[in-house]
C-alpha atoms as a PDB file:
ATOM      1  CA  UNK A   1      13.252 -22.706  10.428  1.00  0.00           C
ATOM      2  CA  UNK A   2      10.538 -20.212  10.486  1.00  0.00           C
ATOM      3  CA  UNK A   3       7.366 -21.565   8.679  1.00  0.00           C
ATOM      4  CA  UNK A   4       4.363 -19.460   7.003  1.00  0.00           C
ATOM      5  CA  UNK A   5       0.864 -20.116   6.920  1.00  0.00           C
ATOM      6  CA  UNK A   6      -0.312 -17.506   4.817  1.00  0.00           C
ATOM      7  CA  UNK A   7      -0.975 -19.590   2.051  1.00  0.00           C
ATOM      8  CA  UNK A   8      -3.040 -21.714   4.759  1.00  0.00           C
ATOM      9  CA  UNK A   9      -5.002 -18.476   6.200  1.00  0.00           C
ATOM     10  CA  UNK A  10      -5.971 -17.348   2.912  1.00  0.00           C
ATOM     11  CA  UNK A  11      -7.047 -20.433   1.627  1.00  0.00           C
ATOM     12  CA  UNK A  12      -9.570 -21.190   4.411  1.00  0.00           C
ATOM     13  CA  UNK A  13     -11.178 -16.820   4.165  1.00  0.00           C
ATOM     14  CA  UNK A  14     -10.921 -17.870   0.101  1.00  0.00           C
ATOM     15  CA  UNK A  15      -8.703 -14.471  -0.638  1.00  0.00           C
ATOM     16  CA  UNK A  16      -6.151 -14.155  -3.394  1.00  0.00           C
ATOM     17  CA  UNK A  17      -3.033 -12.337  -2.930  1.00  0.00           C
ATOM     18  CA  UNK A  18      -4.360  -9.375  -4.997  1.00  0.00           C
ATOM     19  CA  UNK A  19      -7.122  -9.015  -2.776  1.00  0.00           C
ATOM     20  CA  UNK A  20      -4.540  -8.817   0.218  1.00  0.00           C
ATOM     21  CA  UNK A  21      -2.208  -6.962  -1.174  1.00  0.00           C
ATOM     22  CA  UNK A  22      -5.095  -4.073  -1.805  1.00  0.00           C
ATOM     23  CA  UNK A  23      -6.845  -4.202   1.305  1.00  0.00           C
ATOM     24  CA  UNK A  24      -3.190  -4.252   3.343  1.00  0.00           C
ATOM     25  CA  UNK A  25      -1.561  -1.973   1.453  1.00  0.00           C
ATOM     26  CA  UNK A  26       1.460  -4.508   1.344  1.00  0.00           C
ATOM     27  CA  UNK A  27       3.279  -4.717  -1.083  1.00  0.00           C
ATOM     28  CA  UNK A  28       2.080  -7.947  -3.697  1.00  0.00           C
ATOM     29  CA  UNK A  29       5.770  -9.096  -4.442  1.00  0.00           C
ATOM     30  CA  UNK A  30       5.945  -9.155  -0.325  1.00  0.00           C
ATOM     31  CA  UNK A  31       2.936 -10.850   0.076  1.00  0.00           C
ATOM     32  CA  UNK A  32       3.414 -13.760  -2.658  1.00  0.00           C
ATOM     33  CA  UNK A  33       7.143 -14.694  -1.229  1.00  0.00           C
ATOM     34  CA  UNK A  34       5.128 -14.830   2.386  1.00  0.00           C
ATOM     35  CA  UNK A  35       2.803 -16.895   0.737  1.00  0.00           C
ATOM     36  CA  UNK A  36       4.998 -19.736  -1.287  1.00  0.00           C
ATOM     37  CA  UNK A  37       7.994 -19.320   1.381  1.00  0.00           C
ATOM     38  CA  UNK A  38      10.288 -17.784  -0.362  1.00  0.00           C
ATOM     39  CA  UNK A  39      10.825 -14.890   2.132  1.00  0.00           C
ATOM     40  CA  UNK A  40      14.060 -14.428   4.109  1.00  0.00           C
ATOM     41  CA  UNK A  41      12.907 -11.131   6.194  1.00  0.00           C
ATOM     42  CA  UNK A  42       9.702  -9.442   7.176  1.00  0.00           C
ATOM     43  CA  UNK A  43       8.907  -5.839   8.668  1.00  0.00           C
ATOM     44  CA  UNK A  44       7.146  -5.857  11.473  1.00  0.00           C
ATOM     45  CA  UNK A  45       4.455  -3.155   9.791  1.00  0.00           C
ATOM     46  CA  UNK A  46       3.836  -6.121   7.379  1.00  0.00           C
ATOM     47  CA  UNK A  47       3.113  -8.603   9.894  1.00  0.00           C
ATOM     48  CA  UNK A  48       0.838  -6.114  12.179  1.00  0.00           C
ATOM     49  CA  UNK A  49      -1.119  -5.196   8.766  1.00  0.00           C
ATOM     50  CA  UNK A  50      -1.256  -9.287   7.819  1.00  0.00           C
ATOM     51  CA  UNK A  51      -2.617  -9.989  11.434  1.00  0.00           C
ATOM     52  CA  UNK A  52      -5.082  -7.204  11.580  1.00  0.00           C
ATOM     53  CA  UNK A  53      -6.751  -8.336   8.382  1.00  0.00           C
ATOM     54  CA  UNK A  54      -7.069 -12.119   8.252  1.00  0.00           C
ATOM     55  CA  UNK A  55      -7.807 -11.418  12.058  1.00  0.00           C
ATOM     56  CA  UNK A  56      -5.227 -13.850  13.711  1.00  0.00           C
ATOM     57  CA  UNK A  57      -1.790 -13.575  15.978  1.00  0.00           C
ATOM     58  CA  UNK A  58       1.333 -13.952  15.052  1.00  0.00           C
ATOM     59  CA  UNK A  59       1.674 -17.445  16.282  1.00  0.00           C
ATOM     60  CA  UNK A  60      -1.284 -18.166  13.899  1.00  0.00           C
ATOM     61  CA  UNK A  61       0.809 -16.946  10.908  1.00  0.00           C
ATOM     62  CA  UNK A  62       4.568 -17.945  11.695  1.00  0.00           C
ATOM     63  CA  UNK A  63       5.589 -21.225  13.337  1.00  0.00           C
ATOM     64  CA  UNK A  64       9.087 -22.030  14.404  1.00  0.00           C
ATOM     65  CA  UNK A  65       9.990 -25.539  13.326  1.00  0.00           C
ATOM     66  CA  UNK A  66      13.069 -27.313  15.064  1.00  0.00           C
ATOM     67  CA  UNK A  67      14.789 -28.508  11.959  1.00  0.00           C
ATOM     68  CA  UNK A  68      17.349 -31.491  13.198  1.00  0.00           C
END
């Protein structure tokens, strides 16, 4: 299982997923499934423009967790 912490990231820089969606230029639906986990695929533009902003990696934003 792939797990997001974009909810976690913005919460700590105090953003709202308006605010990301305008300074990204990703799309808002995109960025609220990223941010309640609801997302089942990602383009790799969206990631690169999510990085670049909140200024993290990728490891920083997805985390794979060994579901057993």
């Amino acid at each position: 299982m792939i797990k997001c912490h974009l909810s976690k990231l913005m919460g700590e820089k105090k953003l709202k997923i308006v605010d990301v969606a305008r300074e990204t230029g990703v799309n808002r639906g995109t960025i609220t499934r990223l941010y309640h986990e609801t997302a089942s695929r990602v383009e790799l533009e969206t990631i690169e423009a999510l990085c670049r902003y909140l200024g993290c990696g990728v490891g920083d934003l997805f985390e794979f967790v060994d579901k057993q």
